[in-house]
PDB file of N, CA and C in Angstrom:
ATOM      1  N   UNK A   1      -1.948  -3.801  27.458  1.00  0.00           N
ATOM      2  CA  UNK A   1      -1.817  -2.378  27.542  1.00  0.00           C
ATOM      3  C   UNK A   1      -0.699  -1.925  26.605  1.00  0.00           C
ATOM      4  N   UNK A   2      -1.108  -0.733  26.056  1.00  0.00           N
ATOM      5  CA  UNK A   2       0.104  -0.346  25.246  1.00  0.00           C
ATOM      6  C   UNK A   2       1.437   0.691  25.404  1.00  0.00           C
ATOM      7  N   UNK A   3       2.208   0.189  25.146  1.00  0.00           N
ATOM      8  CA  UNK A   3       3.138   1.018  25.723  1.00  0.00           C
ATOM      9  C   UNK A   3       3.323   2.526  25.171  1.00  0.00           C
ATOM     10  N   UNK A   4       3.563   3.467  26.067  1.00  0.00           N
ATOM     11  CA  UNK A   4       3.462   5.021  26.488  1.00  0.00           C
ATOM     12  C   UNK A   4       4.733   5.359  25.551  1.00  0.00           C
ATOM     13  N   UNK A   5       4.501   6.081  24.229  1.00  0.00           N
ATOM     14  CA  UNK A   5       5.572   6.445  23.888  1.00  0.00           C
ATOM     15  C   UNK A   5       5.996   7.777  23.962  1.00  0.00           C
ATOM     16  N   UNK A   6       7.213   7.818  24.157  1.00  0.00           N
ATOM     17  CA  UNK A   6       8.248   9.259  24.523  1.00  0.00           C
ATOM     18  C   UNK A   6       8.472   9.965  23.358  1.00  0.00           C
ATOM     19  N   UNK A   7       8.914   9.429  22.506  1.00  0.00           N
ATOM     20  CA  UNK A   7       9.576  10.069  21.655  1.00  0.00           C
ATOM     21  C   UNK A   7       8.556  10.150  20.231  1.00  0.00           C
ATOM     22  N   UNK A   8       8.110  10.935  19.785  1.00  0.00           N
ATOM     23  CA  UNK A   8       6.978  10.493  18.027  1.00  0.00           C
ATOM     24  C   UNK A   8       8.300  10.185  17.098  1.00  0.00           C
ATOM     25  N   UNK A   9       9.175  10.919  17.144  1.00  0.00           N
ATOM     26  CA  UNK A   9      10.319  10.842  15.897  1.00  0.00           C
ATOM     27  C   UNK A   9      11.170   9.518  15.883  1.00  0.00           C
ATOM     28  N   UNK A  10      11.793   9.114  17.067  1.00  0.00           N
ATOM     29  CA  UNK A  10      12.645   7.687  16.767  1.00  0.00           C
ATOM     30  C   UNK A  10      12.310   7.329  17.995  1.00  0.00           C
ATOM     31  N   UNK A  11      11.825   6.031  18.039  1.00  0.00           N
ATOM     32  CA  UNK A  11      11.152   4.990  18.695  1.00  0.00           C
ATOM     33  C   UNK A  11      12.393   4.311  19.857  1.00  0.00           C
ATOM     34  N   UNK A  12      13.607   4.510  19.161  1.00  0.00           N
ATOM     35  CA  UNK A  12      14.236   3.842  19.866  1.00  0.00           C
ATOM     36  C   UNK A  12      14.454   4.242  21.456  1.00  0.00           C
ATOM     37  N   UNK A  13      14.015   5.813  21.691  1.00  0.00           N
ATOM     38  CA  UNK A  13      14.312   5.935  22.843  1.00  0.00           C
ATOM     39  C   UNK A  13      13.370   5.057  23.618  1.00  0.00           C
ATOM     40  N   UNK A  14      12.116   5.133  23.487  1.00  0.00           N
ATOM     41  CA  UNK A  14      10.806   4.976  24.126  1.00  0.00           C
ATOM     42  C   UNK A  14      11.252   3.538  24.691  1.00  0.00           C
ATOM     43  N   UNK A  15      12.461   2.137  23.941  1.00  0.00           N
ATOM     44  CA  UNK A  15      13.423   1.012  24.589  1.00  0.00           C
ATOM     45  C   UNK A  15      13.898   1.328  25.415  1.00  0.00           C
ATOM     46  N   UNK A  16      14.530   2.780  25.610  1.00  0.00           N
ATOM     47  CA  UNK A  16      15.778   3.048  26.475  1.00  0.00           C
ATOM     48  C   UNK A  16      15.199   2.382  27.709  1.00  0.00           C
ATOM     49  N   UNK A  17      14.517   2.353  28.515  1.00  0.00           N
ATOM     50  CA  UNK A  17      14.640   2.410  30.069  1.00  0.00           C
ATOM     51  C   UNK A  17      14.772   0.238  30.327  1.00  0.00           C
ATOM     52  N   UNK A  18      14.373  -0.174  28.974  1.00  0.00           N
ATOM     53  CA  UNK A  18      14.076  -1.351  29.062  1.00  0.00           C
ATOM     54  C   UNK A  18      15.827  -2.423  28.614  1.00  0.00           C
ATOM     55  N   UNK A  19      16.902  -1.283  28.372  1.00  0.00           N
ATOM     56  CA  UNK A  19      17.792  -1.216  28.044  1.00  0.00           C
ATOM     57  C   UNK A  19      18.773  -2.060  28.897  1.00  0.00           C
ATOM     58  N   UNK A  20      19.407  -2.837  28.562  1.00  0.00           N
ATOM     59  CA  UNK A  20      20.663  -3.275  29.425  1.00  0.00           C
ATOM     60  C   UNK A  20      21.877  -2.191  29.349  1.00  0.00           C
ATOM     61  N   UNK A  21      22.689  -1.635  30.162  1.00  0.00           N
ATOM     62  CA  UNK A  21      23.512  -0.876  29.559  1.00  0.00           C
ATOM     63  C   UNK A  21      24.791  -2.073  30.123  1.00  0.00           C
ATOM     64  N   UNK A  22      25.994  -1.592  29.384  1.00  0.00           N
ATOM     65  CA  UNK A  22      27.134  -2.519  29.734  1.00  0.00           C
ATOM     66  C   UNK A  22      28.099  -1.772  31.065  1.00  0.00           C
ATOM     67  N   UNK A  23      28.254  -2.417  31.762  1.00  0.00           N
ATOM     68  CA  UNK A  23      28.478  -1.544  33.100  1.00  0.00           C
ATOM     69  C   UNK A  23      29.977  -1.225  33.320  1.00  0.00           C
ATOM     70  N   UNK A  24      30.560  -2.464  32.398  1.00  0.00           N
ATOM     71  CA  UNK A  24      32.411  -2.256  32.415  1.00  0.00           C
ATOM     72  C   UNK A  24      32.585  -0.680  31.086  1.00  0.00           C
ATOM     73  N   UNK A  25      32.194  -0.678  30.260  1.00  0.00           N
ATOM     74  CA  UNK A  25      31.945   0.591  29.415  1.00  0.00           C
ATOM     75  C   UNK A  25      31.613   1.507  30.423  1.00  0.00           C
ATOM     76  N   UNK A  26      30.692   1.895  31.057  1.00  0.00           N
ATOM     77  CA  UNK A  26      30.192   2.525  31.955  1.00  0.00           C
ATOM     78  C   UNK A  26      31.239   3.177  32.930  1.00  0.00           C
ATOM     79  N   UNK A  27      31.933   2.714  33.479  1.00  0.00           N
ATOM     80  CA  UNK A  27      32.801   2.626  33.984  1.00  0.00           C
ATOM     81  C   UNK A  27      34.154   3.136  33.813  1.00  0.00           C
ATOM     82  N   UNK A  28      34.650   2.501  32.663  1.00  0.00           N
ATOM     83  CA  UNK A  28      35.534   2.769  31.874  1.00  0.00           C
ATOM     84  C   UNK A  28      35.599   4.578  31.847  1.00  0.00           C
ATOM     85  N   UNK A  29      34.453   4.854  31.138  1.00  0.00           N
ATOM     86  CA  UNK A  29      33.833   6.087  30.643  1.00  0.00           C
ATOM     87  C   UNK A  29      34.315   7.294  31.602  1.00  0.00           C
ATOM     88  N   UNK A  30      33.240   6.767  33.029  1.00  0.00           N
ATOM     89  CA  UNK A  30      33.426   7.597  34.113  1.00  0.00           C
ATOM     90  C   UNK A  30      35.146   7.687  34.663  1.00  0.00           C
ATOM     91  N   UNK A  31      35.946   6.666  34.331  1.00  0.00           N
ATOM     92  CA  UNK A  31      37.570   6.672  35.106  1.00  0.00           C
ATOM     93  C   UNK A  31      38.119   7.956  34.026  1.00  0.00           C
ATOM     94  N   UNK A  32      37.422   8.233  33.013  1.00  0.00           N
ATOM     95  CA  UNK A  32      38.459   9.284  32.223  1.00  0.00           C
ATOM     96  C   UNK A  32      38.411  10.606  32.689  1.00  0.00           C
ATOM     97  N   UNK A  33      37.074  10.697  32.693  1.00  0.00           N
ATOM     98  CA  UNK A  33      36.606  11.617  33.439  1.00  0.00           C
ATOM     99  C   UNK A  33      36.120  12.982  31.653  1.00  0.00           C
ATOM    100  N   UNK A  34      35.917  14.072  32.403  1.00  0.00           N
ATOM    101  CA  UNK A  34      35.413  15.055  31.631  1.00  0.00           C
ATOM    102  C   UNK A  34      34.208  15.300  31.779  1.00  0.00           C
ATOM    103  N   UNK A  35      33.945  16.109  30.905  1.00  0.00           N
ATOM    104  CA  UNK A  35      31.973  16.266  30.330  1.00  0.00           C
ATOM    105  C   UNK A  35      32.149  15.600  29.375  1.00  0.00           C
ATOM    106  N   UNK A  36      31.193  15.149  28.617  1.00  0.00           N
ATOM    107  CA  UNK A  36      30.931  14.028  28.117  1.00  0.00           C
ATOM    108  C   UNK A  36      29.217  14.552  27.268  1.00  0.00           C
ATOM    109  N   UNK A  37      30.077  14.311  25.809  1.00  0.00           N
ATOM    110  CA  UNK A  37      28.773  15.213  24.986  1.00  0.00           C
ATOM    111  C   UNK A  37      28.693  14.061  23.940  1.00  0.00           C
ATOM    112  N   UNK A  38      27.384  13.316  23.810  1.00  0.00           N
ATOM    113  CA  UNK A  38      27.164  12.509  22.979  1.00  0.00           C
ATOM    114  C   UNK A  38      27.236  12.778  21.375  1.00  0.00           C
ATOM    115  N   UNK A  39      27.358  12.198  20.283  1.00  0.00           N
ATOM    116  CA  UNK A  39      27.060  12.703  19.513  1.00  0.00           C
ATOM    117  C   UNK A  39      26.342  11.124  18.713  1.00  0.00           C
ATOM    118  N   UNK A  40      24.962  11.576  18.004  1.00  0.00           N
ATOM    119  CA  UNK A  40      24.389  10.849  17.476  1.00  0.00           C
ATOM    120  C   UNK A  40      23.916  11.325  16.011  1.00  0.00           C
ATOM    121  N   UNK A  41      24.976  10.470  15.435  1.00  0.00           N
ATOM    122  CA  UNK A  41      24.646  10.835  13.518  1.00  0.00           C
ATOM    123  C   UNK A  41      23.297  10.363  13.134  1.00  0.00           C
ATOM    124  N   UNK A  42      22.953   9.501  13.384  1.00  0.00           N
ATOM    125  CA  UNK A  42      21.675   8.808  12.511  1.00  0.00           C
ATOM    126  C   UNK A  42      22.283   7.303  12.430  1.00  0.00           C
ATOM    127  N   UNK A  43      20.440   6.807  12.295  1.00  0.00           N
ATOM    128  CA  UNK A  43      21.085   4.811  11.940  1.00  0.00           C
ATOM    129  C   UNK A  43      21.361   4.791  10.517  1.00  0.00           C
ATOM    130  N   UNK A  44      20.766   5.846   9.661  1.00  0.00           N
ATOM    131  CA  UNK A  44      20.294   5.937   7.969  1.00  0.00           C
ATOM    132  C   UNK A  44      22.127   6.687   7.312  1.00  0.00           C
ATOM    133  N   UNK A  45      22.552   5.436   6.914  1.00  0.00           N
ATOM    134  CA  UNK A  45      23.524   6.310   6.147  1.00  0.00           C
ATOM    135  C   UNK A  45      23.618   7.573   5.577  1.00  0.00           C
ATOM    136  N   UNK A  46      22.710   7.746   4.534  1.00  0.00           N
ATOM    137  CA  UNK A  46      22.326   9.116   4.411  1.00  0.00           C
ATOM    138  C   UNK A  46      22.542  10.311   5.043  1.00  0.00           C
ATOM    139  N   UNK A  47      21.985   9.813   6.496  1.00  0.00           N
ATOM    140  CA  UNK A  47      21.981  11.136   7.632  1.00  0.00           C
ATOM    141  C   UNK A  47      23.417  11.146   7.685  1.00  0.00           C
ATOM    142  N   UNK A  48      24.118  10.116   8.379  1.00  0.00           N
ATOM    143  CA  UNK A  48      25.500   9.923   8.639  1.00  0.00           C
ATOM    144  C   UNK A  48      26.182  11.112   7.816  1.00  0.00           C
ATOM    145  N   UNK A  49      26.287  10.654   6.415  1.00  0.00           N
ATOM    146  CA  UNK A  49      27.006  11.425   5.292  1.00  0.00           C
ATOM    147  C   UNK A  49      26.282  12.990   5.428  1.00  0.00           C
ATOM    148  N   UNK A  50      25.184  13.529   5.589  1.00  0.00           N
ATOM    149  CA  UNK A  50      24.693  14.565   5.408  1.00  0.00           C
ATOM    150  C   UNK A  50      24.778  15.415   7.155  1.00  0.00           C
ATOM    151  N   UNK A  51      24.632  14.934   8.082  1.00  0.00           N
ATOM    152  CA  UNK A  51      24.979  15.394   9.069  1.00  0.00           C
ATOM    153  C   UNK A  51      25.856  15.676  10.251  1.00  0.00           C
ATOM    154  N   UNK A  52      26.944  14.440  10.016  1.00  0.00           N
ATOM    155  CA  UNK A  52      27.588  14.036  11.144  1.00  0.00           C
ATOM    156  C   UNK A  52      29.169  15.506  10.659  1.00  0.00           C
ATOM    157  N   UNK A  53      29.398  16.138   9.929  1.00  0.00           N
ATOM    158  CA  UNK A  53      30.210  17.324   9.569  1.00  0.00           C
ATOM    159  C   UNK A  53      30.044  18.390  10.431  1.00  0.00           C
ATOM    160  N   UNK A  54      28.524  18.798  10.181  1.00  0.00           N
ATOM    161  CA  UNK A  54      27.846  19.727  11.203  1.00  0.00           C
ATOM    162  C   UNK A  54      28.083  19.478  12.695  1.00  0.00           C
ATOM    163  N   UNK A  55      27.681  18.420  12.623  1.00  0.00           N
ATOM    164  CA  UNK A  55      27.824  17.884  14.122  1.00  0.00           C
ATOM    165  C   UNK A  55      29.481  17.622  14.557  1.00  0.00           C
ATOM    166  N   UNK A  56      30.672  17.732  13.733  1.00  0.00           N
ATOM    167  CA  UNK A  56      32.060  17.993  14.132  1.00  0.00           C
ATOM    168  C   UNK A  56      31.909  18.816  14.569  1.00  0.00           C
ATOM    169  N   UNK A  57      31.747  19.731  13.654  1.00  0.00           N
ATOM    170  CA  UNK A  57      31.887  21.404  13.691  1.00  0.00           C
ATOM    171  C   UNK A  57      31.240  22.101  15.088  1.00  0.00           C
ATOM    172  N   UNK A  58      30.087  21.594  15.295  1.00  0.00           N
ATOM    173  CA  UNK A  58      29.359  22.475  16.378  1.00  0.00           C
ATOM    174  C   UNK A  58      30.202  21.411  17.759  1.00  0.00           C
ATOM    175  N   UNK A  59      31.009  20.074  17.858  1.00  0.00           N
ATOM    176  CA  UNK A  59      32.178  19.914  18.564  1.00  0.00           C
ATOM    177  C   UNK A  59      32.903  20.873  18.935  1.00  0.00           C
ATOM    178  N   UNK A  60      33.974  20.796  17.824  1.00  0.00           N
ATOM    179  CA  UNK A  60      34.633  21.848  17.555  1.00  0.00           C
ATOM    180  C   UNK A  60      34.940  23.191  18.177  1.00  0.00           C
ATOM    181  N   UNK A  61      33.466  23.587  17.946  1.00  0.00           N
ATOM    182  CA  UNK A  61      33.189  24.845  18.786  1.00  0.00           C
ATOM    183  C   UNK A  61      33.284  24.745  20.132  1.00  0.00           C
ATOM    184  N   UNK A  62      31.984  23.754  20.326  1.00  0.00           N
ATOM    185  CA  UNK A  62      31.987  23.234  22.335  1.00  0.00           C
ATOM    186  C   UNK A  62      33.474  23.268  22.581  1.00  0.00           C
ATOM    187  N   UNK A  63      34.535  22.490  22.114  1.00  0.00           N
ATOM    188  CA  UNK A  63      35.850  22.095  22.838  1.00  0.00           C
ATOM    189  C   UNK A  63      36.269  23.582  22.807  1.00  0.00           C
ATOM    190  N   UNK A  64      36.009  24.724  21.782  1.00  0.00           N
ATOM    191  CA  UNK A  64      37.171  25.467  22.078  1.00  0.00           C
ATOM    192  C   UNK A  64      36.708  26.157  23.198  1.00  0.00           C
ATOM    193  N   UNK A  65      35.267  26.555  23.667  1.00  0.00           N
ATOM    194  CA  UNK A  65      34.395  27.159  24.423  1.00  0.00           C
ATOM    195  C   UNK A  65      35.045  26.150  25.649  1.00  0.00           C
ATOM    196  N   UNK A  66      34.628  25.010  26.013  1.00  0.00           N
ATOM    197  CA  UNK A  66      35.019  23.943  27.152  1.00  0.00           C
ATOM    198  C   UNK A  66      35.808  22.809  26.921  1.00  0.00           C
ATOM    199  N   UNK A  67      37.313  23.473  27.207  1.00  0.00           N
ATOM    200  CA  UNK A  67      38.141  22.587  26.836  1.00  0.00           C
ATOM    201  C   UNK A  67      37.943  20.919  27.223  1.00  0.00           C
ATOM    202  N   UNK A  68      37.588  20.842  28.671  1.00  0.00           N
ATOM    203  CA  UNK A  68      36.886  19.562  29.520  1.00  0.00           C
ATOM    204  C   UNK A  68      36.342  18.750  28.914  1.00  0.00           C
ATOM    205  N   UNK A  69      35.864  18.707  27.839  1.00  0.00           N
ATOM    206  CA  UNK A  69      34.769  17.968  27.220  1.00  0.00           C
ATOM    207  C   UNK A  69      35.393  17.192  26.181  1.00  0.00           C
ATOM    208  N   UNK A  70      34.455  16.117  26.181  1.00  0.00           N
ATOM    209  CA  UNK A  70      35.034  15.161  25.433  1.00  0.00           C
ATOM    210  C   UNK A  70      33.821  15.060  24.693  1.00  0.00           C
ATOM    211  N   UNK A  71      34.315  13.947  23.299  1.00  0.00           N
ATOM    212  CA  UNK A  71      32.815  13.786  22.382  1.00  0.00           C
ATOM    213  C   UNK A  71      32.777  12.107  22.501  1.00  0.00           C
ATOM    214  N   UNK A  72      32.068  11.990  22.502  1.00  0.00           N
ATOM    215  CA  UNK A  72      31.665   9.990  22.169  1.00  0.00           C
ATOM    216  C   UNK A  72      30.337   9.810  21.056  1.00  0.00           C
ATOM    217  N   UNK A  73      30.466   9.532  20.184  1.00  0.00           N
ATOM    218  CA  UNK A  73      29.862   8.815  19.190  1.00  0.00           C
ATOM    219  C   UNK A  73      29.337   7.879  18.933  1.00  0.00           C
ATOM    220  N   UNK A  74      27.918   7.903  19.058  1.00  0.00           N
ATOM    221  CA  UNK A  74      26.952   6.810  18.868  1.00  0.00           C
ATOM    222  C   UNK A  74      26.948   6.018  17.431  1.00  0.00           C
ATOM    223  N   UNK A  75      27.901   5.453  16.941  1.00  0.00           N
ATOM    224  CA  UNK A  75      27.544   4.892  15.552  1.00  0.00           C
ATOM    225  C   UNK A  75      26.762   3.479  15.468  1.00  0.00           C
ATOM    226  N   UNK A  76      26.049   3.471  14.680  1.00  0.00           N
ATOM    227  CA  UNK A  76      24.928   2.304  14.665  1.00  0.00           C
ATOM    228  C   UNK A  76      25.526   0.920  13.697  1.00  0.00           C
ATOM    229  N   UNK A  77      26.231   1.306  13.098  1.00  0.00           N
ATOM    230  CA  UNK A  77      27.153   0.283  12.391  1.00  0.00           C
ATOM    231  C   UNK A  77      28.292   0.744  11.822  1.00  0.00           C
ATOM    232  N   UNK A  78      29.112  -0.815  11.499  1.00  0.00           N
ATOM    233  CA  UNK A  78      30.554  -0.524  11.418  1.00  0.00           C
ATOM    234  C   UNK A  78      30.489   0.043  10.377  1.00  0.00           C
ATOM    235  N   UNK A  79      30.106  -0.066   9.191  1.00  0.00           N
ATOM    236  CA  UNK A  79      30.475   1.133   7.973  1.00  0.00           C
ATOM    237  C   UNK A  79      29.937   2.208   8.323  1.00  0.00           C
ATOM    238  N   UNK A  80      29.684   2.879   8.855  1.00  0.00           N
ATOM    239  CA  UNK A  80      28.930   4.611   9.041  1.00  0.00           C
ATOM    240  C   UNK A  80      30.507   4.742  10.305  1.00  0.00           C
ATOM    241  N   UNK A  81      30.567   3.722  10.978  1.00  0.00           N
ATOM    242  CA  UNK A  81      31.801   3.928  12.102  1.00  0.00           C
ATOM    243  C   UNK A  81      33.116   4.898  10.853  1.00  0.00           C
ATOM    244  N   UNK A  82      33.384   3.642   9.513  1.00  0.00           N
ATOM    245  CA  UNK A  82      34.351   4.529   9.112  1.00  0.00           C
ATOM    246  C   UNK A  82      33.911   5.666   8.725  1.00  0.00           C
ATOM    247  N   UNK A  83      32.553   5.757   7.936  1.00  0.00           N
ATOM    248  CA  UNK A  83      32.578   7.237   7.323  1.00  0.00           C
ATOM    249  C   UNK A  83      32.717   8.307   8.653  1.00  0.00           C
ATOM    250  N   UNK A  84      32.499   7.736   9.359  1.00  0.00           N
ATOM    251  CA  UNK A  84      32.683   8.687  10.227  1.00  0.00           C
ATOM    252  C   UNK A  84      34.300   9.314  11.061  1.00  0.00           C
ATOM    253  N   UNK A  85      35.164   8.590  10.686  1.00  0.00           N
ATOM    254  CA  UNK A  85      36.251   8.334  11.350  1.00  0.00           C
ATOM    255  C   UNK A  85      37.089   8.807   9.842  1.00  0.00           C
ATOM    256  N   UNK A  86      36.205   8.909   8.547  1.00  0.00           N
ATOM    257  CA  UNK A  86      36.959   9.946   7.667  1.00  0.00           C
ATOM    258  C   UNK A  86      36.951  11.089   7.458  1.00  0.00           C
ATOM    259  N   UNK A  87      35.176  11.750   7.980  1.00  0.00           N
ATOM    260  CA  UNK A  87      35.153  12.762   8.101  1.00  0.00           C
ATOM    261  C   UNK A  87      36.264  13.494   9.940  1.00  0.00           C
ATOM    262  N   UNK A  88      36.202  12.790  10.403  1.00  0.00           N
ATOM    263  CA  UNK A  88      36.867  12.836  11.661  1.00  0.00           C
ATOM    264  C   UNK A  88      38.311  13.467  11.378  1.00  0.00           C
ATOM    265  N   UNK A  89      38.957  13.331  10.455  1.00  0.00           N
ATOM    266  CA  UNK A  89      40.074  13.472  10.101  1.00  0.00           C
ATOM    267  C   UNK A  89      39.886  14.863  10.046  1.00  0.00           C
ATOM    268  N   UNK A  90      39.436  15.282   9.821  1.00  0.00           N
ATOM    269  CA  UNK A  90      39.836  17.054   9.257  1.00  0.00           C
ATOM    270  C   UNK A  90      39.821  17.824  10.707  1.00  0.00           C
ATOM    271  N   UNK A  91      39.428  17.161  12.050  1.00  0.00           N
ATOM    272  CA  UNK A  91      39.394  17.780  13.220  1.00  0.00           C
ATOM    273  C   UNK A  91      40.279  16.811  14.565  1.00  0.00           C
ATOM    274  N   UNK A  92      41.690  16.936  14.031  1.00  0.00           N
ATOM    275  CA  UNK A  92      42.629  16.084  14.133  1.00  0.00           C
ATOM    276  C   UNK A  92      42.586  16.597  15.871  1.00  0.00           C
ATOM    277  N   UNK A  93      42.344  17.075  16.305  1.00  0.00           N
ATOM    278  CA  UNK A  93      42.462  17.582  17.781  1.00  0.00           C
ATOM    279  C   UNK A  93      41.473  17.597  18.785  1.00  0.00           C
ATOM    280  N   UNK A  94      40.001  16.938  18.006  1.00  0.00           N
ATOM    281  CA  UNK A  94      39.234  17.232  18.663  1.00  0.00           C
ATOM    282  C   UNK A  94      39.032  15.793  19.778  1.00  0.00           C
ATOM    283  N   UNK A  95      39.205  15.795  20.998  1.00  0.00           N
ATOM    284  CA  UNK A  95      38.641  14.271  21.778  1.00  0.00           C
ATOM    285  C   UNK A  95      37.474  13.569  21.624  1.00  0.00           C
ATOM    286  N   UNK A  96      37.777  12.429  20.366  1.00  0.00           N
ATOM    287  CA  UNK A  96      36.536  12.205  20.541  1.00  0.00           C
ATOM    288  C   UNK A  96      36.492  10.944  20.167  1.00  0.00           C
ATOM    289  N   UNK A  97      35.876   9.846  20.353  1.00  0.00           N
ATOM    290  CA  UNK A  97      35.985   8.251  20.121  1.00  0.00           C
ATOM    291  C   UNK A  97      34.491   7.956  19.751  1.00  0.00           C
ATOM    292  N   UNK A  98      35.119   6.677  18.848  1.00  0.00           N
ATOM    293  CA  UNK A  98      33.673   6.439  18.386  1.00  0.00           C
ATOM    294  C   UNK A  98      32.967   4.820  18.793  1.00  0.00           C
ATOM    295  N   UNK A  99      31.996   4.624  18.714  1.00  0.00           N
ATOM    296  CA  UNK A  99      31.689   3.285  19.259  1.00  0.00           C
ATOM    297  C   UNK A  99      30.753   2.751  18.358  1.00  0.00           C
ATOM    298  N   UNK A 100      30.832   1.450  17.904  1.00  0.00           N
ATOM    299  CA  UNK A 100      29.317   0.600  17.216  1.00  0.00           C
ATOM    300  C   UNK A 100      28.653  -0.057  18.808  1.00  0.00           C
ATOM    301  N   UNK A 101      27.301   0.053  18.192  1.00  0.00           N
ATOM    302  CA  UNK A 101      26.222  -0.878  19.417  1.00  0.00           C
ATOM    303  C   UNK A 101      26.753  -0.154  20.845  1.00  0.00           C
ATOM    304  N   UNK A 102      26.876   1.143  21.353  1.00  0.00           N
ATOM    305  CA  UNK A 102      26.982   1.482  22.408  1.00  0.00           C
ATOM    306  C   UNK A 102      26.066   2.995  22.433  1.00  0.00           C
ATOM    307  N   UNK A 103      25.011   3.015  21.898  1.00  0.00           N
ATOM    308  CA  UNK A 103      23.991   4.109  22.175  1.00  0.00           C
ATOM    309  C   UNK A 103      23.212   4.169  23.318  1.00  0.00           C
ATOM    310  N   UNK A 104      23.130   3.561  23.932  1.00  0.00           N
ATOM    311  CA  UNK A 104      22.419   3.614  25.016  1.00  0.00           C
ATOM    312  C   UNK A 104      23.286   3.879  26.188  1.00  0.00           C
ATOM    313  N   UNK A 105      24.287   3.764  26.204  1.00  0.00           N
ATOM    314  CA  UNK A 105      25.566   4.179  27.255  1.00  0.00           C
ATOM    315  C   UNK A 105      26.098   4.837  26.985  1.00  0.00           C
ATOM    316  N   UNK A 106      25.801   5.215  25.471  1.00  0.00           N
ATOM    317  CA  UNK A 106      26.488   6.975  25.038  1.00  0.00           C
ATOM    318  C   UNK A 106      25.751   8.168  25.953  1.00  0.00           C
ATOM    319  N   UNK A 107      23.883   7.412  25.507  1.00  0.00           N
ATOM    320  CA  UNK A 107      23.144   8.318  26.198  1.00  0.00           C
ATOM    321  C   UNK A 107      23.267   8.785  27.854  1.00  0.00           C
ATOM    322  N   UNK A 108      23.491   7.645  28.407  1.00  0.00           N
ATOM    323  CA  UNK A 108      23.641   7.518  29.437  1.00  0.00           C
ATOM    324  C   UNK A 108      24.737   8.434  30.688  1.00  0.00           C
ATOM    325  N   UNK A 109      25.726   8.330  29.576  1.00  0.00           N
ATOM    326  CA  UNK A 109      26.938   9.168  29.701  1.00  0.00           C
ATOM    327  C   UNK A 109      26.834  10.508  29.943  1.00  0.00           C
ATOM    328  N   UNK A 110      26.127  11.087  28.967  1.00  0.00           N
ATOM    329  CA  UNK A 110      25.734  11.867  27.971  1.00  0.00           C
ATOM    330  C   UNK A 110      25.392  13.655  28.736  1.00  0.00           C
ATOM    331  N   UNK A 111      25.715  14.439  29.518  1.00  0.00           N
ATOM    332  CA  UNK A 111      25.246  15.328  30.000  1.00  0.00           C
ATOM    333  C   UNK A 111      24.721  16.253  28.061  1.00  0.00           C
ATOM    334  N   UNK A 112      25.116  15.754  27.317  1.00  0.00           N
ATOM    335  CA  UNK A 112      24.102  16.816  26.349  1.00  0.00           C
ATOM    336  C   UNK A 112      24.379  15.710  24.711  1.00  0.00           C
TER     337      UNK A 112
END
């Protein structure tokens, strides 16, 4: 039988439920506390460099709107981790941490 897919655009969710998540991360996450707003650049460098600015920015905004909120960052590998942690620089105030190989517990996290 074939499996029921969720998503047409990226496949990877349609894994999610089949997902291990890491439960000490998990955890971790929940002791800080906040809202908790994922942010997912892309696996494609490209996207990274072309989208993940926008996606400060509309941060940015959320924090000044809800101070509570925190950002966590889905990065798919360690080089997109730095580009991302250079564009990061120009929003020196904003809460937000980044992670390699933790997308599925970003999501998880994730109220948006």
């Amino acid at each position: 039988m074939a499996s029921k897919r969720i998503c047409r655009d990226n496949p990877f969710f349609d894994d999610l439920p089949e997902q291990k998540l890491d439960p000490a991360f998990l955890r971790e996450q929940l002791q800080i506390g906040g809202t908790v707003i994922g942010i997912l650049p892309g696996s494609r460098t490209q996207e990274v460099q072309r989208n993940f600015i926008t996606q400060l920015r509309a941060a940015q905004t959320i924090h000044q709107a809800h101070p509570e909120t925190r950002f966590l960052v889905a990065c798919f590998k360690e080089s997109q981790q730095k580009i991302c942690e250079e564009m990061r620089r120009a929003f020196p105030a904003l809460p937000i941490e980044m992670f390699v190989h933790k997308t599925p517990e970003i999501i998880d996290l994730s109220k948006a």
